[in-house]
Protein backbone atom coordinates (compact mmCIF):
# COMPACT_ATOMS: atom_id res chain seq x y z
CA UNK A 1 11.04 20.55 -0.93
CA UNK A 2 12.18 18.74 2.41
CA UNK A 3 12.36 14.50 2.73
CA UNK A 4 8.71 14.14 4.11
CA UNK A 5 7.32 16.19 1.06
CA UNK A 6 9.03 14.32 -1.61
CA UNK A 7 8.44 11.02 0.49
CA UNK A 8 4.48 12.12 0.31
CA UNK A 9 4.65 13.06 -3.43
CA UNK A 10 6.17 9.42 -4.22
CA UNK A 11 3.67 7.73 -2.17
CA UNK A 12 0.78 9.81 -4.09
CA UNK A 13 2.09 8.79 -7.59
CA UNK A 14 2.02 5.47 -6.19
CA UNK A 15 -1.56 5.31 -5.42
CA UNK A 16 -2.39 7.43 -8.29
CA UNK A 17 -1.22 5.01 -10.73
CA UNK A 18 -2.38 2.08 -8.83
CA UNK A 19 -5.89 3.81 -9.25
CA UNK A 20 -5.40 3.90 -12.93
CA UNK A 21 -4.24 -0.14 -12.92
CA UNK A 22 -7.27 -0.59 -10.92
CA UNK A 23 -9.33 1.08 -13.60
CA UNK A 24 -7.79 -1.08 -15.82
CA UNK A 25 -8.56 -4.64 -14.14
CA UNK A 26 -5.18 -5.03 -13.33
CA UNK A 27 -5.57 -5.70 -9.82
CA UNK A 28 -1.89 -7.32 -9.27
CA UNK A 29 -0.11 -4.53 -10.40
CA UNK A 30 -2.41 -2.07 -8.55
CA UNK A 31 -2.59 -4.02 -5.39
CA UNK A 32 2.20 -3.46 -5.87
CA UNK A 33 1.37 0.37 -5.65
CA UNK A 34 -0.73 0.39 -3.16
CA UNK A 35 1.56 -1.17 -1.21
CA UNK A 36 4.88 0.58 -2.13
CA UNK A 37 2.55 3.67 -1.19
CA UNK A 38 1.92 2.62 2.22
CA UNK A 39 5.20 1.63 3.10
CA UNK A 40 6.65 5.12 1.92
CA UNK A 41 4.24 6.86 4.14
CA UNK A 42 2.54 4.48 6.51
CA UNK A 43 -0.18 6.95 7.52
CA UNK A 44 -1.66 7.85 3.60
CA UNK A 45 -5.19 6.88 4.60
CA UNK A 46 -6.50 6.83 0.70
CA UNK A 47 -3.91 4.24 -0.20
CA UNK A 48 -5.82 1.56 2.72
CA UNK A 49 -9.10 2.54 1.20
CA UNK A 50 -8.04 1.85 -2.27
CA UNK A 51 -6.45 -1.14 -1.13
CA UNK A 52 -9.55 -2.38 0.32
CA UNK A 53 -11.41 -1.44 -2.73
CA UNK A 54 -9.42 -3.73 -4.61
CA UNK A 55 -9.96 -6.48 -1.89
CA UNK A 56 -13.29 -6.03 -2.34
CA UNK A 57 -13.21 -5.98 -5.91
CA UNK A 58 -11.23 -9.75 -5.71
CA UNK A 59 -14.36 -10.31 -3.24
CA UNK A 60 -11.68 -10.69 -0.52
CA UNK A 61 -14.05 -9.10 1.89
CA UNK A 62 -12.00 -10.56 4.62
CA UNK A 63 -8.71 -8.76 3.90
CA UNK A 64 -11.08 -5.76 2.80
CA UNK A 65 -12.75 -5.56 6.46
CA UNK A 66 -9.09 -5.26 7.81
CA UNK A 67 -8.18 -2.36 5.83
């Protein structure tokens, strides 16, 4: 498995497990994964959109828009 491979498959357990915080109401901890998701692979499109999901969710429409 080469760097960007292993960088994508820690980004996806990232936003995989934010998805299950999310599930979960724990937005804080979710919203930490999401991040740490994004900045391992700037480009992981799902990670924004669940990102914004939760913004929504908060009813930060605002920050949601962005995303």
């Amino acid at each position: 498995m080469n760097q960007n491979n292993t960088i994508y498959a820690q980004a996806e357990v990232h936003n995989n497990y934010g998805v299950r915080l999310f599930k979960e109401n724990k937005y804080a901890e979710a919203r930490q994964h999401y991040e740490q998701a994004i900045q391992l692979k700037p480009d992981y499109l799902q990670a924004y959109f669940n990102l914004g999901l939760l913004f929504i969710a908060e009813t930060q429409l605002e920050k949601a828009i962005i995303q």
